[in-house]
N, C-alpha and C. Protein backbone atom coordinates (compact mmCIF):
# COMPACT_ATOMS: atom_id res chain seq x y z
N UNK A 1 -23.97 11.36 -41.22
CA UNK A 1 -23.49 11.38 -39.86
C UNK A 1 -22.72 10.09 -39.59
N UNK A 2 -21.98 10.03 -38.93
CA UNK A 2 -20.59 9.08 -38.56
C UNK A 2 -21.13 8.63 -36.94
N UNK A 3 -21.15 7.16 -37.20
CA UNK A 3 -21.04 7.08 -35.45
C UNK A 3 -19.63 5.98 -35.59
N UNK A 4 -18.98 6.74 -34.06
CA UNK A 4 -17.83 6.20 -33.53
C UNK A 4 -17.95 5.25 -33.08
N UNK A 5 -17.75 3.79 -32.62
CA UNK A 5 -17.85 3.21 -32.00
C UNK A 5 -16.39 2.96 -30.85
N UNK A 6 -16.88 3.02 -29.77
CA UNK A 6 -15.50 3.32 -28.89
C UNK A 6 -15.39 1.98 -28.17
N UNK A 7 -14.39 1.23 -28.04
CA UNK A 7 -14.84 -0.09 -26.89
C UNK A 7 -14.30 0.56 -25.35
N UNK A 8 -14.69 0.18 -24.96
CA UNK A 8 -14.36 0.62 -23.22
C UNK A 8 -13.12 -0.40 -23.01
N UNK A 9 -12.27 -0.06 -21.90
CA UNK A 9 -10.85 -0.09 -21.85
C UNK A 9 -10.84 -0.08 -20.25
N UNK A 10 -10.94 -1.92 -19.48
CA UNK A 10 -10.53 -1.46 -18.50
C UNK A 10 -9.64 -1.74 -17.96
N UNK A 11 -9.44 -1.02 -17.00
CA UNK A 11 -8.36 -0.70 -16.29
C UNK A 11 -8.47 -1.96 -15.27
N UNK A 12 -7.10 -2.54 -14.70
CA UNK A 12 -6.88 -3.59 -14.32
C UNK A 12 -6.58 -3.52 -12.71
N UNK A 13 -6.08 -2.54 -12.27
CA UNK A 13 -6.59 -1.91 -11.17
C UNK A 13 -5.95 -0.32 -11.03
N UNK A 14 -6.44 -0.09 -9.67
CA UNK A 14 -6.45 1.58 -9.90
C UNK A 14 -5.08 2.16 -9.80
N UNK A 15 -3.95 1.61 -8.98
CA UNK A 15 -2.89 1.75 -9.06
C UNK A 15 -1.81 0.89 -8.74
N UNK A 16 -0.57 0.53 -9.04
CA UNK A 16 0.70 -0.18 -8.63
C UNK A 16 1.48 0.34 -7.92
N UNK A 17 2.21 0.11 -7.17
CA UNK A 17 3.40 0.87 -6.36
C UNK A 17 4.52 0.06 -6.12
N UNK A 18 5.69 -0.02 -7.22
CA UNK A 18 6.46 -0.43 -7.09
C UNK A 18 7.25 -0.98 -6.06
N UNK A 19 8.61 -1.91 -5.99
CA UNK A 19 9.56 -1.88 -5.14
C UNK A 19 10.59 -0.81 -4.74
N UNK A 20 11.33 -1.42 -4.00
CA UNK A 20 12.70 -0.32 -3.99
C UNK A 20 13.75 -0.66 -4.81
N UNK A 21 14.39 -0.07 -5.98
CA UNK A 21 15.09 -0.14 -6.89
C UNK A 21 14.67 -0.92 -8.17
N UNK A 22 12.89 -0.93 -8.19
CA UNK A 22 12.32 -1.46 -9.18
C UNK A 22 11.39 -0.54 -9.81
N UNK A 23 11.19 -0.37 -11.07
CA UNK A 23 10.32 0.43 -12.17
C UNK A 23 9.22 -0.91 -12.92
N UNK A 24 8.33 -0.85 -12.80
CA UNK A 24 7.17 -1.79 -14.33
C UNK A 24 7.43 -2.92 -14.24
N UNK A 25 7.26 -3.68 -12.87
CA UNK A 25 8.03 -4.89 -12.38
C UNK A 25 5.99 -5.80 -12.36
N UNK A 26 5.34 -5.21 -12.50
CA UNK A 26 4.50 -5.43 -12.14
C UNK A 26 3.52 -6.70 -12.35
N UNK A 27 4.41 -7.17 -13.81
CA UNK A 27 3.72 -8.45 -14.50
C UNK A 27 4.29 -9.89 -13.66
N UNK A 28 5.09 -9.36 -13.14
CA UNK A 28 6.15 -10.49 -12.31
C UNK A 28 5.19 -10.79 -11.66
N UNK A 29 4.49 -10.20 -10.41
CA UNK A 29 3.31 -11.11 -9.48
C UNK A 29 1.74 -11.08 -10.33
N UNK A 30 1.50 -11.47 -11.44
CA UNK A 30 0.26 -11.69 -12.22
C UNK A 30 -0.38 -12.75 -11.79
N UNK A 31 0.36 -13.69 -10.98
CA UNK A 31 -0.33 -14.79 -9.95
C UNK A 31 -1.23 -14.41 -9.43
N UNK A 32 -0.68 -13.27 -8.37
CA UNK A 32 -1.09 -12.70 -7.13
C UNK A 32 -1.94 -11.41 -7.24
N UNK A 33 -2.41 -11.04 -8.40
CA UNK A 33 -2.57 -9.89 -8.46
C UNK A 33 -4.56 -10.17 -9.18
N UNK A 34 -5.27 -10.10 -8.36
CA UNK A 34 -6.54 -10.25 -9.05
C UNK A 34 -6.73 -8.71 -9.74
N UNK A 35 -7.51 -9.16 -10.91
CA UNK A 35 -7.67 -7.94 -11.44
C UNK A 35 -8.56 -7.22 -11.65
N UNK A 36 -9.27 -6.33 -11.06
CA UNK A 36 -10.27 -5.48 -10.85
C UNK A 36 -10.07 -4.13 -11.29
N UNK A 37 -11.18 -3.28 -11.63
CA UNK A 37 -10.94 -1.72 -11.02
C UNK A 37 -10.91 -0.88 -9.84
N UNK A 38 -11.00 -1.65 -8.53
CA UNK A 38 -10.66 -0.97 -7.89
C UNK A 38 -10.31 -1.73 -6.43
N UNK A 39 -9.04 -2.10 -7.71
CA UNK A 39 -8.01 -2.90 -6.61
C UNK A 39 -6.31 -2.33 -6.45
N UNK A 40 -6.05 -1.65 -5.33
CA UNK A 40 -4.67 -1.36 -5.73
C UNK A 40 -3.70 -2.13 -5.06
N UNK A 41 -2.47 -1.94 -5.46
CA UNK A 41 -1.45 -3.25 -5.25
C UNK A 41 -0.17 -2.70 -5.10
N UNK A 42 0.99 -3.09 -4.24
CA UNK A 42 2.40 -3.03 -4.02
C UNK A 42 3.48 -3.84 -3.60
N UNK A 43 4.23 -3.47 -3.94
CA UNK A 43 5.55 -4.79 -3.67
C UNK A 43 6.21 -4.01 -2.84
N UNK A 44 6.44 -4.93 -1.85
CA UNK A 44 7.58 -4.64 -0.54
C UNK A 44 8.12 -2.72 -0.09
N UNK A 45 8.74 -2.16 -0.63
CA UNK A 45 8.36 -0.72 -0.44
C UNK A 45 7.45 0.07 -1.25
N UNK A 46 6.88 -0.54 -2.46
CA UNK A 46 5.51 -0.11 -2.62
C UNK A 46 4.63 -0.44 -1.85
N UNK A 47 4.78 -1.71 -0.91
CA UNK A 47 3.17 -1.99 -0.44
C UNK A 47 3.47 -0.78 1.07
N UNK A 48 4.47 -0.40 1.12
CA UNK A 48 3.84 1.01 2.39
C UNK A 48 3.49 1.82 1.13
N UNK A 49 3.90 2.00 0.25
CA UNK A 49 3.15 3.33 -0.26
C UNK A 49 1.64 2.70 -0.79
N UNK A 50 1.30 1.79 -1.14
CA UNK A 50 0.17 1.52 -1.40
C UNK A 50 -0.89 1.51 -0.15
N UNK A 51 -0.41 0.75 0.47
CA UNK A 51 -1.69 1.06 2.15
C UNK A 51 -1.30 2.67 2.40
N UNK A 52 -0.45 3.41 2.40
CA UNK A 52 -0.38 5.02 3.13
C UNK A 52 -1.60 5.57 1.95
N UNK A 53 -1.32 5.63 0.29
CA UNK A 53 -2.46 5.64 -0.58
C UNK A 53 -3.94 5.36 -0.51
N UNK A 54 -4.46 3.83 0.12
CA UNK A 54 -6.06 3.33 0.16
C UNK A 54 -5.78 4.29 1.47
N UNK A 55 -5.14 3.97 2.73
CA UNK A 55 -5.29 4.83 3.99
C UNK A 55 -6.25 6.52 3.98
N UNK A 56 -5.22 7.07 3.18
CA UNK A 56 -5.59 8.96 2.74
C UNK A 56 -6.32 8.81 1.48
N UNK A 57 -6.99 7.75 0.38
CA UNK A 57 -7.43 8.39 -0.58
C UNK A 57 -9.02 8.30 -0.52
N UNK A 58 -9.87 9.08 -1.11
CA UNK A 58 -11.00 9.23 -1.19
C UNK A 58 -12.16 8.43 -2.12
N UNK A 59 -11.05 7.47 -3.14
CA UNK A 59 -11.31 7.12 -3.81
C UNK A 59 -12.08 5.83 -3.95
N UNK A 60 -13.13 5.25 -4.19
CA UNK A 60 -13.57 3.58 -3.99
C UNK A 60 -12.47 2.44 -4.24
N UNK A 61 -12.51 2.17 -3.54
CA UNK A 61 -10.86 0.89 -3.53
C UNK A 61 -11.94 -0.29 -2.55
N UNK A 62 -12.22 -1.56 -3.15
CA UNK A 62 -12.43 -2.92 -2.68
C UNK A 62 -11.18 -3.72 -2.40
N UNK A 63 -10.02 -3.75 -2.89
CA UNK A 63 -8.77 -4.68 -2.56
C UNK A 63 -7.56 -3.75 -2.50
N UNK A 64 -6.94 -4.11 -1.52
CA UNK A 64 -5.48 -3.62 -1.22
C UNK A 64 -4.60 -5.24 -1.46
N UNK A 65 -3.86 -5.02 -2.10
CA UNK A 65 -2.79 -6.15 -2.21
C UNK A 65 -1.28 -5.47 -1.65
N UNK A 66 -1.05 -6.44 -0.74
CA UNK A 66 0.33 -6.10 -0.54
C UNK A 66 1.42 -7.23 -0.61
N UNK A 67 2.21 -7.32 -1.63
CA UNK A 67 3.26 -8.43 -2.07
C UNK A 67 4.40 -8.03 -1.04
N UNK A 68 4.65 -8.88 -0.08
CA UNK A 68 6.11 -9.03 0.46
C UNK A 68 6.25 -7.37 0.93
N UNK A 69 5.20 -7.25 2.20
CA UNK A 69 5.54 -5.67 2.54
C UNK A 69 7.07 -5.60 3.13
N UNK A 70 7.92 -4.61 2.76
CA UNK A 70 8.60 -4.10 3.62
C UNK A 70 8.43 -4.31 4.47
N UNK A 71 8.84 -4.93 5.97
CA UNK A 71 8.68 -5.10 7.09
C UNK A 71 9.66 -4.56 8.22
N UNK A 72 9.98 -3.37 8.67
CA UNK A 72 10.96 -3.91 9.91
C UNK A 72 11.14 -3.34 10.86
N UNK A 73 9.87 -2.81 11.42
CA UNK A 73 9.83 -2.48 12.57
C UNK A 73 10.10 -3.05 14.04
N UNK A 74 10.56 -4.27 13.84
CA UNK A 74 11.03 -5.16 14.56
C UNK A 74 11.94 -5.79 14.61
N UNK A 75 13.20 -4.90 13.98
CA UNK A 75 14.36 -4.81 13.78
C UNK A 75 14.79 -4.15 14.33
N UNK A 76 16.20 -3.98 15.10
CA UNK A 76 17.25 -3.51 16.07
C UNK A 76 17.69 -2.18 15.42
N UNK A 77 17.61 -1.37 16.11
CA UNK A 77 18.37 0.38 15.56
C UNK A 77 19.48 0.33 14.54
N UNK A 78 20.24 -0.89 15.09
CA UNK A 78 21.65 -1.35 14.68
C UNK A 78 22.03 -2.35 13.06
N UNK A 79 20.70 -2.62 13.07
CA UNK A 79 20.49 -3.46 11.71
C UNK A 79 20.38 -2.36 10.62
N UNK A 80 18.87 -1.16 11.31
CA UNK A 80 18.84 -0.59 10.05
C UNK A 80 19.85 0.60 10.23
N UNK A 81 20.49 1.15 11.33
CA UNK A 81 21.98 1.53 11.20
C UNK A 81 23.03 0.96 9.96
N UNK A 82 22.83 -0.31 10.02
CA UNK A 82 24.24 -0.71 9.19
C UNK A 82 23.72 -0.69 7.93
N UNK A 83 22.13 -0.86 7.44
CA UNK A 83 21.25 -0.95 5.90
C UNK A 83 22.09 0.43 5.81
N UNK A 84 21.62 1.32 6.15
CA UNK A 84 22.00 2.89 5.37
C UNK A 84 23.58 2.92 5.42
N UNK A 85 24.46 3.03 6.59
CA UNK A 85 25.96 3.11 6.34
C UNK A 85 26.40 2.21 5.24
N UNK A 86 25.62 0.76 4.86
CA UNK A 86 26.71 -0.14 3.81
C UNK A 86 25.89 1.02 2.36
N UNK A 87 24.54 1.29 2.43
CA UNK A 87 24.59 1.96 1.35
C UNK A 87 24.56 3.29 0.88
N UNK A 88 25.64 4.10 1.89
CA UNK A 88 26.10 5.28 1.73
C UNK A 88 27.37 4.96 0.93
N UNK A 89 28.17 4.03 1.71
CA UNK A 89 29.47 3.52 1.64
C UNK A 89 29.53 3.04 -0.46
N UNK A 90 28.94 2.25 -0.04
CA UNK A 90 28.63 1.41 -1.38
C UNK A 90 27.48 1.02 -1.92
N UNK A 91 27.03 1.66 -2.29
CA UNK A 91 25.69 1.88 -3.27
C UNK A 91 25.25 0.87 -4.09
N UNK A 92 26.34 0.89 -5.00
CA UNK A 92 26.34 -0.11 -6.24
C UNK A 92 26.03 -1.44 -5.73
N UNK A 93 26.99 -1.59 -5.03
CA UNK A 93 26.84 -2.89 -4.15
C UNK A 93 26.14 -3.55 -3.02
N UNK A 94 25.31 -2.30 -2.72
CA UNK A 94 24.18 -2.68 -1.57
C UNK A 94 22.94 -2.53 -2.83
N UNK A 95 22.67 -2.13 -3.39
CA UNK A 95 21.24 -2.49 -4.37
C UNK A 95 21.75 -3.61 -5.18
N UNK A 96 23.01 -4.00 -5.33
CA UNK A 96 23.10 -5.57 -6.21
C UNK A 96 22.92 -6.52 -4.96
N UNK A 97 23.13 -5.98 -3.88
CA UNK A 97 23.04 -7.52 -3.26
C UNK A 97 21.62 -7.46 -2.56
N UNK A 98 20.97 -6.53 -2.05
CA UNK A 98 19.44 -6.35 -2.20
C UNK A 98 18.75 -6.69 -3.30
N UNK A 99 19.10 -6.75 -4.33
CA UNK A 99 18.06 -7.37 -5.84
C UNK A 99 18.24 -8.89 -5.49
N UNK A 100 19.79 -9.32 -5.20
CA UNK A 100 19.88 -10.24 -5.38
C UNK A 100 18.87 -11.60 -3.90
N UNK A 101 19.50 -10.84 -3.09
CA UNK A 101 18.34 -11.31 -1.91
C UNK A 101 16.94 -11.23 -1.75
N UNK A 102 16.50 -10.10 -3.00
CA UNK A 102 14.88 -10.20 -2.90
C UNK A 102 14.78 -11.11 -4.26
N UNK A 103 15.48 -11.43 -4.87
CA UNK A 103 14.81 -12.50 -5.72
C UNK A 103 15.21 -13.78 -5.53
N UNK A 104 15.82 -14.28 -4.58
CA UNK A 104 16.14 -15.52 -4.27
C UNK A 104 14.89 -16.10 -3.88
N UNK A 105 14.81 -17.55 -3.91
CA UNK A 105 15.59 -18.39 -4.16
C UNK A 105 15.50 -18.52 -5.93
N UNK A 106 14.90 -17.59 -6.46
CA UNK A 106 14.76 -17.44 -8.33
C UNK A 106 15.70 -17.39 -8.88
N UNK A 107 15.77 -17.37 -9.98
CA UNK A 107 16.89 -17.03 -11.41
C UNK A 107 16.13 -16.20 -11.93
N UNK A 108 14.83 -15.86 -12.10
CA UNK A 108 14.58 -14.64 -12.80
C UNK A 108 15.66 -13.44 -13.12
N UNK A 109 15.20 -12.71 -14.27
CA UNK A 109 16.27 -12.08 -14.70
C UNK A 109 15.50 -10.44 -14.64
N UNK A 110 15.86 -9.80 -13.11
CA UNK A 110 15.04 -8.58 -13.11
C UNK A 110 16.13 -7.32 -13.74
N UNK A 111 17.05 -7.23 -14.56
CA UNK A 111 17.22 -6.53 -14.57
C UNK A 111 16.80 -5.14 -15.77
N UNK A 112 15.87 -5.34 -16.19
CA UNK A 112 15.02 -4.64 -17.41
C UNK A 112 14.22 -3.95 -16.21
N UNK A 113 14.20 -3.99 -15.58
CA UNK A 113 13.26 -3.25 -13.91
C UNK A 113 13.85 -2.55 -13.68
N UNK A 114 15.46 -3.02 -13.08
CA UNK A 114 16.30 -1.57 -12.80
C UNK A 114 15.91 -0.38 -12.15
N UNK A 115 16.39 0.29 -11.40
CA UNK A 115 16.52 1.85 -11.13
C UNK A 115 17.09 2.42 -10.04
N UNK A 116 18.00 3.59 -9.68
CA UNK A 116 18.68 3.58 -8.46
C UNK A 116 18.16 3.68 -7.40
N UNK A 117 17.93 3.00 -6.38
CA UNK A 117 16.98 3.58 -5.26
C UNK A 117 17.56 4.59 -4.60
N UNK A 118 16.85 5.45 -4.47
CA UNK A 118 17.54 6.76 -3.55
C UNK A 118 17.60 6.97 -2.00
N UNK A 119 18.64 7.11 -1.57
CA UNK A 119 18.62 6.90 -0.09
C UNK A 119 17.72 7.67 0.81
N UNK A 120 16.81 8.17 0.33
CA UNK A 120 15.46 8.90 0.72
C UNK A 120 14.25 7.92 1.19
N UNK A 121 14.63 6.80 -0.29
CA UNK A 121 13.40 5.65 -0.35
C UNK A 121 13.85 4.50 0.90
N UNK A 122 15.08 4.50 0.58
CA UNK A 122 16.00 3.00 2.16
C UNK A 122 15.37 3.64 2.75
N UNK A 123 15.76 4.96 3.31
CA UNK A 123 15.17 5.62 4.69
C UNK A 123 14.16 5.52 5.17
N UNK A 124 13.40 5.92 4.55
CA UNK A 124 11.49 5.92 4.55
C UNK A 124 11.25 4.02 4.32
N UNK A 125 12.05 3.52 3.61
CA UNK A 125 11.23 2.05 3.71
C UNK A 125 12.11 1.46 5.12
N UNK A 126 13.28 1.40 5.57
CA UNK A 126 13.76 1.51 6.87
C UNK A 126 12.87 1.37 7.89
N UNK A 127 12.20 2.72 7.99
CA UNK A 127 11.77 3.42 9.32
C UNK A 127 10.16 3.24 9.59
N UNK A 128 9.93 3.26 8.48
CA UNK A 128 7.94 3.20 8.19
C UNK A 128 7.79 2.17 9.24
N UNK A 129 6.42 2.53 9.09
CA UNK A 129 6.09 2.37 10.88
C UNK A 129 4.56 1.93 10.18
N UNK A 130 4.39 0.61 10.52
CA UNK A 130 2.68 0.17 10.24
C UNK A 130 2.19 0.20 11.12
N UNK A 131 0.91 0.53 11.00
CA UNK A 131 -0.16 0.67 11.98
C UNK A 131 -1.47 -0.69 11.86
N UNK A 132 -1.43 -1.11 13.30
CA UNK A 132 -2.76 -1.98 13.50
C UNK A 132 -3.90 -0.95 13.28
N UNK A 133 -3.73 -0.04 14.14
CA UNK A 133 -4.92 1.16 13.97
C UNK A 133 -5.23 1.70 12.72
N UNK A 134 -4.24 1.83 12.09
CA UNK A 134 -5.01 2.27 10.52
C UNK A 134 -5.53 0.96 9.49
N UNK A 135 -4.37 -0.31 9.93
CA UNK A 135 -5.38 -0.64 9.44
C UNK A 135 -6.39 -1.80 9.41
N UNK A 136 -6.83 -1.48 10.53
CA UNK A 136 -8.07 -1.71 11.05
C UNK A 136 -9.25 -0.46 10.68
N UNK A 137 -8.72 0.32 10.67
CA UNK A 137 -9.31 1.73 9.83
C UNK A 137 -9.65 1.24 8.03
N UNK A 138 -8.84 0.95 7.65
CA UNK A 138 -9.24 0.58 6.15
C UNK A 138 -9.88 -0.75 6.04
N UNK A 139 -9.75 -1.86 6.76
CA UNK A 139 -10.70 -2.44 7.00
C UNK A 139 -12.19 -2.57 7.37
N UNK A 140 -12.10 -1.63 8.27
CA UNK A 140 -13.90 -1.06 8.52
C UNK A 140 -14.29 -0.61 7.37
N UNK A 141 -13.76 -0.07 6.57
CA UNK A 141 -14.03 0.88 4.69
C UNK A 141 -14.63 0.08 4.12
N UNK A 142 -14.63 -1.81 4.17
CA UNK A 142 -14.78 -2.93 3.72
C UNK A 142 -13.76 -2.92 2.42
N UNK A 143 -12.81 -2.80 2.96
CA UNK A 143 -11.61 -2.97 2.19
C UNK A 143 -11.12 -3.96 2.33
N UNK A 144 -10.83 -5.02 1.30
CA UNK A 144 -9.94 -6.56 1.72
C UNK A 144 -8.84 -6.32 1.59
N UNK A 145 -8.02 -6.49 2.76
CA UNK A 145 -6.52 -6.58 2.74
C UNK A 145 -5.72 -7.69 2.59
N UNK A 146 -5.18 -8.46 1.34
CA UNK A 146 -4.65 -9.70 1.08
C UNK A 146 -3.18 -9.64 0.94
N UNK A 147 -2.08 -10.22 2.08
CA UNK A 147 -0.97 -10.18 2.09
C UNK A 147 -0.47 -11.06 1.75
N UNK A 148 0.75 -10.97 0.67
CA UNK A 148 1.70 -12.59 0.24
C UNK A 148 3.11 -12.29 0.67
N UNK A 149 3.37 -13.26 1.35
CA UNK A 149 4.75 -13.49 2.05
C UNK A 149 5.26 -14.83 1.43
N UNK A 150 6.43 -14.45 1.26
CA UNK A 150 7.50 -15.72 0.45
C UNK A 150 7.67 -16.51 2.09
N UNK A 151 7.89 -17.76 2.14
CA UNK A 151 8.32 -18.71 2.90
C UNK A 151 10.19 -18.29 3.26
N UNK A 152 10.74 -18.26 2.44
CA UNK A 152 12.05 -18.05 2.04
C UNK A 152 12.78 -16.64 1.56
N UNK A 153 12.18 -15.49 2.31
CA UNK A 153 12.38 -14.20 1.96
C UNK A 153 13.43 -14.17 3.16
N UNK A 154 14.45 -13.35 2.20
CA UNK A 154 15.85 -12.81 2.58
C UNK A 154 15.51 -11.43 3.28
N UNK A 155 14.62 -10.83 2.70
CA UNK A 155 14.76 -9.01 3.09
C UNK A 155 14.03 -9.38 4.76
N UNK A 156 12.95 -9.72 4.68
CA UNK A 156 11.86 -9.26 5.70
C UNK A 156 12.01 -10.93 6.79
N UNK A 157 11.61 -10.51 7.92
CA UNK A 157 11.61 -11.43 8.83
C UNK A 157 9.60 -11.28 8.82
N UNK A 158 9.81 -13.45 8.17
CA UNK A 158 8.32 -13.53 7.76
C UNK A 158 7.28 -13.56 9.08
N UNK A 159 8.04 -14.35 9.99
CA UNK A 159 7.15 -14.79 11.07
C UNK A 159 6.62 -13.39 11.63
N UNK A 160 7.70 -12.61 11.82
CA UNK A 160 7.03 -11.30 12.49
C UNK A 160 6.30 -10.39 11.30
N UNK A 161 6.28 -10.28 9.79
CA UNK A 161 5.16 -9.91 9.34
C UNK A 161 3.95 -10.83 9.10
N UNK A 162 4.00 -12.20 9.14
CA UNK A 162 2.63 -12.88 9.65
C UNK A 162 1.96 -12.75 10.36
N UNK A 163 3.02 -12.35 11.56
CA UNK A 163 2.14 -12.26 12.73
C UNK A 163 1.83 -10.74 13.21
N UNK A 164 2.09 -9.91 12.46
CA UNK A 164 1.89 -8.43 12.47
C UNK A 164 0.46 -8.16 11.59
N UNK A 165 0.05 -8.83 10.63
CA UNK A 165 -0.84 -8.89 9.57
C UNK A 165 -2.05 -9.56 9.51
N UNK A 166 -1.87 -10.44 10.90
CA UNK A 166 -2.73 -10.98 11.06
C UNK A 166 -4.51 -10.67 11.29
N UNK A 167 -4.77 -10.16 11.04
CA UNK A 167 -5.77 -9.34 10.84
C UNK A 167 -6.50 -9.25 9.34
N UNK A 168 -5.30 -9.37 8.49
CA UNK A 168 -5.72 -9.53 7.20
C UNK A 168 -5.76 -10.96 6.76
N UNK A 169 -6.08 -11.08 5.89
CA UNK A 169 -5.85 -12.05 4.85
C UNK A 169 -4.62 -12.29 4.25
N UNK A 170 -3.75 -13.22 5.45
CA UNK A 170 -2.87 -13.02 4.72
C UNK A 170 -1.88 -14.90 4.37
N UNK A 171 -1.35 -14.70 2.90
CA UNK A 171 -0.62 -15.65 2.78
C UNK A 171 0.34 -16.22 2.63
N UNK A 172 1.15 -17.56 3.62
CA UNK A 172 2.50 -17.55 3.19
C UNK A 172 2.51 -18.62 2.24
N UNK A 173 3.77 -18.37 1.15
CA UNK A 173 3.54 -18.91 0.05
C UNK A 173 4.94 -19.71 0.35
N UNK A 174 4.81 -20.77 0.24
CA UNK A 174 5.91 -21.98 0.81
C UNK A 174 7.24 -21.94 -0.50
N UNK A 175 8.69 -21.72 -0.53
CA UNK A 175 9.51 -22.10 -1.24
C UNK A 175 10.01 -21.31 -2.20
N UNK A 176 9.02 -19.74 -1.54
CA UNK A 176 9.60 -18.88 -2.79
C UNK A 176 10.26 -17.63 -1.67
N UNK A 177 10.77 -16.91 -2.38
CA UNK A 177 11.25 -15.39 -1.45
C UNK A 177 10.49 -14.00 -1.69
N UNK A 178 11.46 -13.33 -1.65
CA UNK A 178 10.67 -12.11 -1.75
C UNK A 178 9.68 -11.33 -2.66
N UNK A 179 10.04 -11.61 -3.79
CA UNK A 179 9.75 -11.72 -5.31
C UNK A 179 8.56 -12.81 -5.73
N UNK A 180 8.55 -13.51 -4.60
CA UNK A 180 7.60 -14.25 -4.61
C UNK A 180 7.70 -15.91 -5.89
N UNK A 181 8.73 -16.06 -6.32
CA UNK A 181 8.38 -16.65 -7.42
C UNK A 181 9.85 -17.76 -6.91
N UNK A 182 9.45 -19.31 -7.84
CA UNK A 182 9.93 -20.38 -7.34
C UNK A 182 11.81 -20.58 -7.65
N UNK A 183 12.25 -21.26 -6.96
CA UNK A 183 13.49 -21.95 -7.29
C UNK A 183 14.00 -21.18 -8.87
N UNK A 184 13.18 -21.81 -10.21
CA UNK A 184 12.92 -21.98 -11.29
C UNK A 184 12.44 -20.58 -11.75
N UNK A 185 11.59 -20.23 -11.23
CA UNK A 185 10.47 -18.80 -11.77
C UNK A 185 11.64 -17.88 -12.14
């Protein structure tokens, strides 16, 4: 008789949820990212899909991480009016200069991440609409909600997601942007 010996394999958390116009970007915030099984995590239009996810899932989740949420509900009709017209117009050129503004003030070199964002995803990351009420809802779950905000983020206006988040745990990280990572990084 044969015994197998199997090692157990764990999992680092339960799920990721990318950016907008980013794929497997995920090693980039390994700072920020404690690693558990049942911790899930997102970057800026992943982190709405990651809280809408712990929000509806059934599943045991102790940490929600949200890197540089999407923020902009506190933005003028007219702002995210002109986000979608420049990238109807010009595509190419509104996701190069969006990569380029969410990784400032860095030189990192994201482009092995790559992917087209589809004007389905602008839309929905646009318009999304956070809730105090929900989540204050996933909070009662005893869910820790830990937010990182760049000091120097181009996409999102920080003060008003600091002060929208406040409720959580949340941190601003002095000198970096959206991407979270330094001058140098």
């Amino acid at each position: 008789m044969k015994i197998l010996h199997i090692k157990h394999v764990k999992k680092y958390y339960v799920k990721y949820f990318s950016g907008f116009s980013l794929h497997n970007e995920e090693h980039i915030f390994d700072t920020y990212i404690s690693k558990g099984e049942t911790t899930v995590v997102g970057f800026s239009y992943g982190a709405q899909k990651a809280f809408d996810y712990v929000y509806k899932t059934n599943k045991r989740i102790d940490k929600l991480i949200l890197l540089s949420p999407a923020f902009f509900q506190t933005q003028k009709k007219s702002f995210i009016r002109t986000q979608l017209r420049y990238y109807n117009t010009e595509k190419t050129s509104y996701i190069k200069q969006f990569l380029l503004n969410s990784k400032y003030p860095s030189t990192i070199n994201i482009e092995k991440y790559l992917v087209e964002g589809k004007k389905e995803e602008l839309e929905s990351l646009l318009h999304y609409q956070w809730s105090k009420d929900k989540i204050n809802e996933v909070l009662a779950k005893n869910i820790t909600i830990e937010v990182f905000l760049g000091s120097e983020d181009k996409i999102i206006d920080v003060t008003q997601a600091h002060h929208f988040f406040s409720m959580t745990t949340t941190y601003i990280i002095k000198e970096v942007g959206h991407l979270l990572k330094e001058k140098n990084g």
